[in-house]
Protein backbone atom coordinates (compact mmCIF):
# COMPACT_ATOMS: atom_id res chain seq x y z
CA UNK A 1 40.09 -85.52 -80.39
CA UNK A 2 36.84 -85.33 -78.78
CA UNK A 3 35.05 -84.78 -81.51
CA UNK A 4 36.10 -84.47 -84.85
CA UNK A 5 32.72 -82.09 -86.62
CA UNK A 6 31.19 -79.28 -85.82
CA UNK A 7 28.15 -77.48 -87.24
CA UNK A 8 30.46 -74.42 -86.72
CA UNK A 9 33.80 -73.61 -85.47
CA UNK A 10 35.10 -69.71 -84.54
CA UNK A 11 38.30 -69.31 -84.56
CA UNK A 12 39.59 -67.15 -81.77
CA UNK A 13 38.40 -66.85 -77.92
CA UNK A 14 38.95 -63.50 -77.67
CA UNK A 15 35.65 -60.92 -76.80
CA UNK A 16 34.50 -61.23 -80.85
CA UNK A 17 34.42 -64.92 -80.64
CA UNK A 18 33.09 -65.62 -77.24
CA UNK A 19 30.23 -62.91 -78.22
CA UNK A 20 29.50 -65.13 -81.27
CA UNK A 21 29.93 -68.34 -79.36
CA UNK A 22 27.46 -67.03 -77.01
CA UNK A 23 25.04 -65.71 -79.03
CA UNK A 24 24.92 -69.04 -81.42
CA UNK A 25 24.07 -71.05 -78.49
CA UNK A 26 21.31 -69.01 -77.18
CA UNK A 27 19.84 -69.14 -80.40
CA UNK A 28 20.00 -73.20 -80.56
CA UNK A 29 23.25 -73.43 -82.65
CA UNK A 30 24.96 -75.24 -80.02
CA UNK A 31 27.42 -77.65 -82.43
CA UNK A 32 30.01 -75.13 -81.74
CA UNK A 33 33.51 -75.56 -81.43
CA UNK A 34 35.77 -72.53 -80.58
CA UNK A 35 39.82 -72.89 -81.42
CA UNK A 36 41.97 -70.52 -78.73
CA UNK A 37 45.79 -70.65 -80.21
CA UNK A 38 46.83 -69.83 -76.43
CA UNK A 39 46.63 -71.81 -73.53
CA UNK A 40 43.21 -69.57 -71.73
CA UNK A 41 40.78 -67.66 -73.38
CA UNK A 42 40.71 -64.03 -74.00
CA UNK A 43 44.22 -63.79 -73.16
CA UNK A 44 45.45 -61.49 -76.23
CA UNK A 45 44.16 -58.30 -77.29
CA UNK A 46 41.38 -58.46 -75.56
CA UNK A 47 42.80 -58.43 -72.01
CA UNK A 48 45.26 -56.10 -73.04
CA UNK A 49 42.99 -53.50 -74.92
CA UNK A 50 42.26 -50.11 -73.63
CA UNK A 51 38.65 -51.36 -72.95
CA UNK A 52 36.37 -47.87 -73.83
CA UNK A 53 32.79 -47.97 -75.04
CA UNK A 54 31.62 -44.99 -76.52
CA UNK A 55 28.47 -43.74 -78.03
CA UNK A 56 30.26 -40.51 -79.79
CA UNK A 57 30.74 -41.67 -82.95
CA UNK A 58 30.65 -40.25 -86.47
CA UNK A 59 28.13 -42.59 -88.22
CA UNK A 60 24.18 -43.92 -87.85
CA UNK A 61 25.17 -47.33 -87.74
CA UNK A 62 28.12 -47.46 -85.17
CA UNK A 63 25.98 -44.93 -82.71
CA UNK A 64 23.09 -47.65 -82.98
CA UNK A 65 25.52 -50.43 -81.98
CA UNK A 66 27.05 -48.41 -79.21
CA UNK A 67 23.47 -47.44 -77.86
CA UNK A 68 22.42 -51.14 -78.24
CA UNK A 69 25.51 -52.77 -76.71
CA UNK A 70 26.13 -50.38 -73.73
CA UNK A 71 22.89 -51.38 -72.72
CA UNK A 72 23.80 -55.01 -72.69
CA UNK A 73 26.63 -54.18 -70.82
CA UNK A 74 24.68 -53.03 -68.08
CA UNK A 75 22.57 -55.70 -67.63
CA UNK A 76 25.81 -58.22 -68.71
CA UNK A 77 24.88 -60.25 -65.39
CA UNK A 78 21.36 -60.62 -65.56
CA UNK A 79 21.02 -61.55 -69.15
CA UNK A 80 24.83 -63.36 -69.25
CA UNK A 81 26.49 -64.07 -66.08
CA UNK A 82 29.77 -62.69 -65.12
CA UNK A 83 30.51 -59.31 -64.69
CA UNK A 84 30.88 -56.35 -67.19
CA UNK A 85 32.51 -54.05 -65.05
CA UNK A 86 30.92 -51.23 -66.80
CA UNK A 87 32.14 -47.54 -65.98
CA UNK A 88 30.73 -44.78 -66.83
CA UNK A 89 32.99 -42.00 -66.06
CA UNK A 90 32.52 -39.91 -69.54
CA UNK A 91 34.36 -39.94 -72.56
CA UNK A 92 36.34 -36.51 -73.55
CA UNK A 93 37.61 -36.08 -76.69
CA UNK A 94 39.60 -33.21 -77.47
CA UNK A 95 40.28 -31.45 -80.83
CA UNK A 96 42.61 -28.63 -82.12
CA UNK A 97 42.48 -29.17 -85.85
CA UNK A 98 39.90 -26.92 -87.63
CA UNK A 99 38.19 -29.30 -89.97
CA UNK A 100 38.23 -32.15 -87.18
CA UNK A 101 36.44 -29.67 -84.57
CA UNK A 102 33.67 -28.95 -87.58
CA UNK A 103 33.43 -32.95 -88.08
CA UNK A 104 32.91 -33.20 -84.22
CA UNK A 105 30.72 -30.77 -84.00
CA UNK A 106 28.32 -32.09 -86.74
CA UNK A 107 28.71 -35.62 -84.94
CA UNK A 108 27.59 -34.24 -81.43
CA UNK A 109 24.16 -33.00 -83.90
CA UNK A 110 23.73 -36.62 -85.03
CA UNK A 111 24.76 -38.63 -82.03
CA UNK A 112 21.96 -35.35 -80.11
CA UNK A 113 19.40 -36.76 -83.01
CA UNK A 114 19.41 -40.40 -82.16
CA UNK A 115 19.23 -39.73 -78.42
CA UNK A 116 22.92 -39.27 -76.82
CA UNK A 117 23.11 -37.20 -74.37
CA UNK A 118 27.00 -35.47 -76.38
CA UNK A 119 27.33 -32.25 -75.79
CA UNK A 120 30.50 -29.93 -76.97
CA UNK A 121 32.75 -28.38 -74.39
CA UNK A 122 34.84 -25.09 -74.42
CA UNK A 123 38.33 -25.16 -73.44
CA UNK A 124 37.46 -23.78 -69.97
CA UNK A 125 35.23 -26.65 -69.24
CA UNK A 126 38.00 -28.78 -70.35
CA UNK A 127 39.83 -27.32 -67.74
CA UNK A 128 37.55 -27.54 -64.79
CA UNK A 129 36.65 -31.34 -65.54
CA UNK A 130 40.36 -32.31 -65.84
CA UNK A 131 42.49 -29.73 -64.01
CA UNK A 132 46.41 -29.39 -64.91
CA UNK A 133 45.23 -29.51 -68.81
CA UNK A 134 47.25 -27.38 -70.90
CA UNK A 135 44.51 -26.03 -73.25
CA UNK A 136 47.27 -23.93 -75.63
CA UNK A 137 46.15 -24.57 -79.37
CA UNK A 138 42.52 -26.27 -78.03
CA UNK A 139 39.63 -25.38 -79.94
CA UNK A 140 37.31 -27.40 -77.88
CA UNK A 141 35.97 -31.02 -76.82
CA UNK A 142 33.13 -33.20 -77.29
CA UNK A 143 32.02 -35.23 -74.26
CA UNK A 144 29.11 -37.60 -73.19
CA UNK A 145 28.88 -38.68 -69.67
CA UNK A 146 26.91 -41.88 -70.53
CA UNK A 147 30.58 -43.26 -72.40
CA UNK A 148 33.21 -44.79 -70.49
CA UNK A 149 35.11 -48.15 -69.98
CA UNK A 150 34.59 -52.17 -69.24
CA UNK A 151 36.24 -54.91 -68.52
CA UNK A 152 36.82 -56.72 -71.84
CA UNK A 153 38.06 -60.13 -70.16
CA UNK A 154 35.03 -60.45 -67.97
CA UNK A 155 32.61 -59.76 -70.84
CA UNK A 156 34.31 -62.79 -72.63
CA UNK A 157 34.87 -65.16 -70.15
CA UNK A 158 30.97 -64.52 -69.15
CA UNK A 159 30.13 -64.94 -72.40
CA UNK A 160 31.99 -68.50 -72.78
CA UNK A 161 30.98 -69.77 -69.71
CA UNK A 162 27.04 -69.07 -70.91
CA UNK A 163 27.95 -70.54 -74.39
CA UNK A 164 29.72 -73.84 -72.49
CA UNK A 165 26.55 -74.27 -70.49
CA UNK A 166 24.71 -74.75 -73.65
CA UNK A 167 27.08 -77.28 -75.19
CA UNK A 168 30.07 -75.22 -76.99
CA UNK A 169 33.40 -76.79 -76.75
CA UNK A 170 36.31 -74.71 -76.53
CA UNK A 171 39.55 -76.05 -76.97
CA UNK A 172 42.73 -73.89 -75.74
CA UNK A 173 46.05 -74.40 -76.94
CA UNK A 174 44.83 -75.26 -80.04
CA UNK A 175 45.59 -73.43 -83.16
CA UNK A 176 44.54 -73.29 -86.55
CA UNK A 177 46.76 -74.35 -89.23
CA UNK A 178 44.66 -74.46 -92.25
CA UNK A 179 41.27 -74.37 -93.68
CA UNK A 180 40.42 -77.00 -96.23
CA UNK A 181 37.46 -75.60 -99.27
CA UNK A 182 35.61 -77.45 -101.63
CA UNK A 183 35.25 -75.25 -103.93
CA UNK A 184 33.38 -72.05 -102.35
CA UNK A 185 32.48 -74.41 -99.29
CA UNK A 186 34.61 -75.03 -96.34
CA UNK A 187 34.93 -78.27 -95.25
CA UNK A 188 37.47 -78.57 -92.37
CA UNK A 189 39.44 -76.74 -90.17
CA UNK A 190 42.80 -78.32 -89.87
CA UNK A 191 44.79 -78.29 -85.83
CA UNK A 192 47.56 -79.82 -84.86
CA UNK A 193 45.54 -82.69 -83.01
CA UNK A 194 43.70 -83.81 -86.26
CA UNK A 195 40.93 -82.03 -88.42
CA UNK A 196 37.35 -80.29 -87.68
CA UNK A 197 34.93 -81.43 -90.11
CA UNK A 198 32.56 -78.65 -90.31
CA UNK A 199 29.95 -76.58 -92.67
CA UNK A 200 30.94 -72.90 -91.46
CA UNK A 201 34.09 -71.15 -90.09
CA UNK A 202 33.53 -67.42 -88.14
CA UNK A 203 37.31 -65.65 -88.05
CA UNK A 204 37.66 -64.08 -85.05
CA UNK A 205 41.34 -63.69 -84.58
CA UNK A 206 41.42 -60.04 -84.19
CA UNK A 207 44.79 -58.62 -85.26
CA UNK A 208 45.46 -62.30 -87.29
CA UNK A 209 42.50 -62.12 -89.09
CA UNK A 210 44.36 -61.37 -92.51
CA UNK A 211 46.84 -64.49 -92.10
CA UNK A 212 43.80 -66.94 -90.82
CA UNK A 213 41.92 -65.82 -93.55
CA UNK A 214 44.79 -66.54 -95.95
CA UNK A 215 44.94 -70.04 -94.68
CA UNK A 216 41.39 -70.14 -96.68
CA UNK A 217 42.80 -68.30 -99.22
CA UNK A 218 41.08 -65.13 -98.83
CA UNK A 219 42.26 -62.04 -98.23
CA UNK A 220 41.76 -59.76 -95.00
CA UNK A 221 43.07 -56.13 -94.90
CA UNK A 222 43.89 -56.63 -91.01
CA UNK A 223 47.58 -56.62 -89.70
CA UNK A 224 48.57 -56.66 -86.10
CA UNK A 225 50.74 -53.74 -85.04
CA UNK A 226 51.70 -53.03 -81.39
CA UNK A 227 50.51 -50.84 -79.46
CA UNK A 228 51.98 -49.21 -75.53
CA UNK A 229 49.99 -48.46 -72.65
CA UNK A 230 51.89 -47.20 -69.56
CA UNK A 231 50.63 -47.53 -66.11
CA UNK A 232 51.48 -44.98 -63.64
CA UNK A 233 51.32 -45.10 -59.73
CA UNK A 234 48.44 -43.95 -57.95
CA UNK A 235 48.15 -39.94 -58.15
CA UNK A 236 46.31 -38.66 -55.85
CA UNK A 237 46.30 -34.95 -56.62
CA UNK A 238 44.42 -35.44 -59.70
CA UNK A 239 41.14 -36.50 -58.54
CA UNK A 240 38.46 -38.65 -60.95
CA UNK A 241 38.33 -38.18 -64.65
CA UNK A 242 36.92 -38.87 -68.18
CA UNK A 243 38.47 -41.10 -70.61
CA UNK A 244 40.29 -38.56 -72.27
CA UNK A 245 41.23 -39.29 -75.98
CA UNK A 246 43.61 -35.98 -77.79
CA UNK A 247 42.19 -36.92 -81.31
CA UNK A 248 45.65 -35.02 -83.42
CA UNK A 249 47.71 -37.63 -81.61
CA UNK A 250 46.04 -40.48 -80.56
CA UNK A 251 47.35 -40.33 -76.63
CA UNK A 252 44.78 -41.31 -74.67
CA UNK A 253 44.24 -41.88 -71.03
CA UNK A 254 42.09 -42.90 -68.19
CA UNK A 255 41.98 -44.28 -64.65
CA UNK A 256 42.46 -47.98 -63.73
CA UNK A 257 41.36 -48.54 -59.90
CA UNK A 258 43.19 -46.04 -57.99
């Protein structure tokens, strides 16, 4: 072992993680040691997620993040380092339940409020911005050109190398296997290469969240399920489009390169 304490240590090297790594560091918490179970960084859920940022959301708070954290996004290389690869090509979600379409309507008035530029969209719209849509059974859309899609692994690994270069440690292949507690206090974080003396532990194992934090003995409502994303060849026919989310089913879709 390198070292063998830590004022800190995340668990997880995923985009939550490297975020926090990063943002210690800058603020002059640099005894930081991250724990990656696999053998690279961000190479689970992160890489493999569907990677949209939205602003059209439901509540204050999550609109306030979204406006705040977009606009990090943008500048992700002159504040970070790396590349964001930040896309805005719209977000366009559409509804055909009743009591959803009233709840997205009143969410377009509050995300209009705190300055998004939402707006709702008929079903014709719907058709002109994504043409071959069947619109049977659509009662309309919400959409907000300033939404879109990143790239998740390029946010992390920017953020980790800008953590590193202040002094974090990250060790890959190197899982957790227990967390010892005095008491209410944590006091180690046990690996297979020996134990991390340390004074705080940040769980940022995404999906495995619930069993780390039952390796502390504390329990976290978050299970992994799987998920399927299909990739298609190019189609050329269908030119440019939103991120398109049907909110009854969950299908979503949206462009990767060509």
């Amino acid at each position: 072992m390198a070292r063998e304490s830590a004022a800190v240590v995340i668990i997880g090297a995923g985009i939550v993680g490297s975020s926090i790594a990063y943002h210690l560091s800058v603020r002059g918490c640099r005894d930081v040691i991250v724990l990656e179970k696999a053998d690279r960084e961000a190479a689970g859920s992160t890489a493999r997620s569907a990677a949209g940022v939205r602003h059209q959301f439901a509540s204050e708070v999550n609109i306030r993040l979204s406006l705040y954290s977009i606009e990090r996004l943008k500048r992700f290389h002159e504040e970070v380092g790396g590349e964001s690869g930040l896309k805005q090509i719209g977000y366009l979600l559409l509804v055909s339940e009743p009591e959803l379409w009233r709840q997205y309507q009143a969410s377009v008035v509050l995300q209009n409020s705190l300055g998004v530029a939402a707006r709702v969209v008929t079903p014709g719209e719907v058709r002109t911005m994504l043409p071959f849509t069947n619109v049977d059974g659509l009662l309309g859309a919400t959409y907000c050109a300033e939404d879109g899609h990143c790239d998740p692994h390029g946010v992390a690994t920017g953020y980790l190398a800008a953590a590193r270069r202040q002094g974090v440690v990250v060790r890959r292949a190197t899982p957790c296997t227990g967390i010892r507690r005095a008491g209410e206090r944590v006091t180690a974080v046990e690996t297979p290469s020996g134990a991390i003396e340390c004074d705080v532990v940040i769980n940022a194992a995404g999906p495995w969240a619930g069993a780390v934090g039952a390796l502390a003995g504390v329990s976290v409502p978050v299970l992994p399920y799987r998920r399927c994303i299909y990739m298609t060849e190019a189609m050329p026919a269908i030119p440019v489009f939103p991120f398109t989310i049907d909110t009854s089913s969950g299908f979503y879709m949206r462009t990767e390169g060509d």
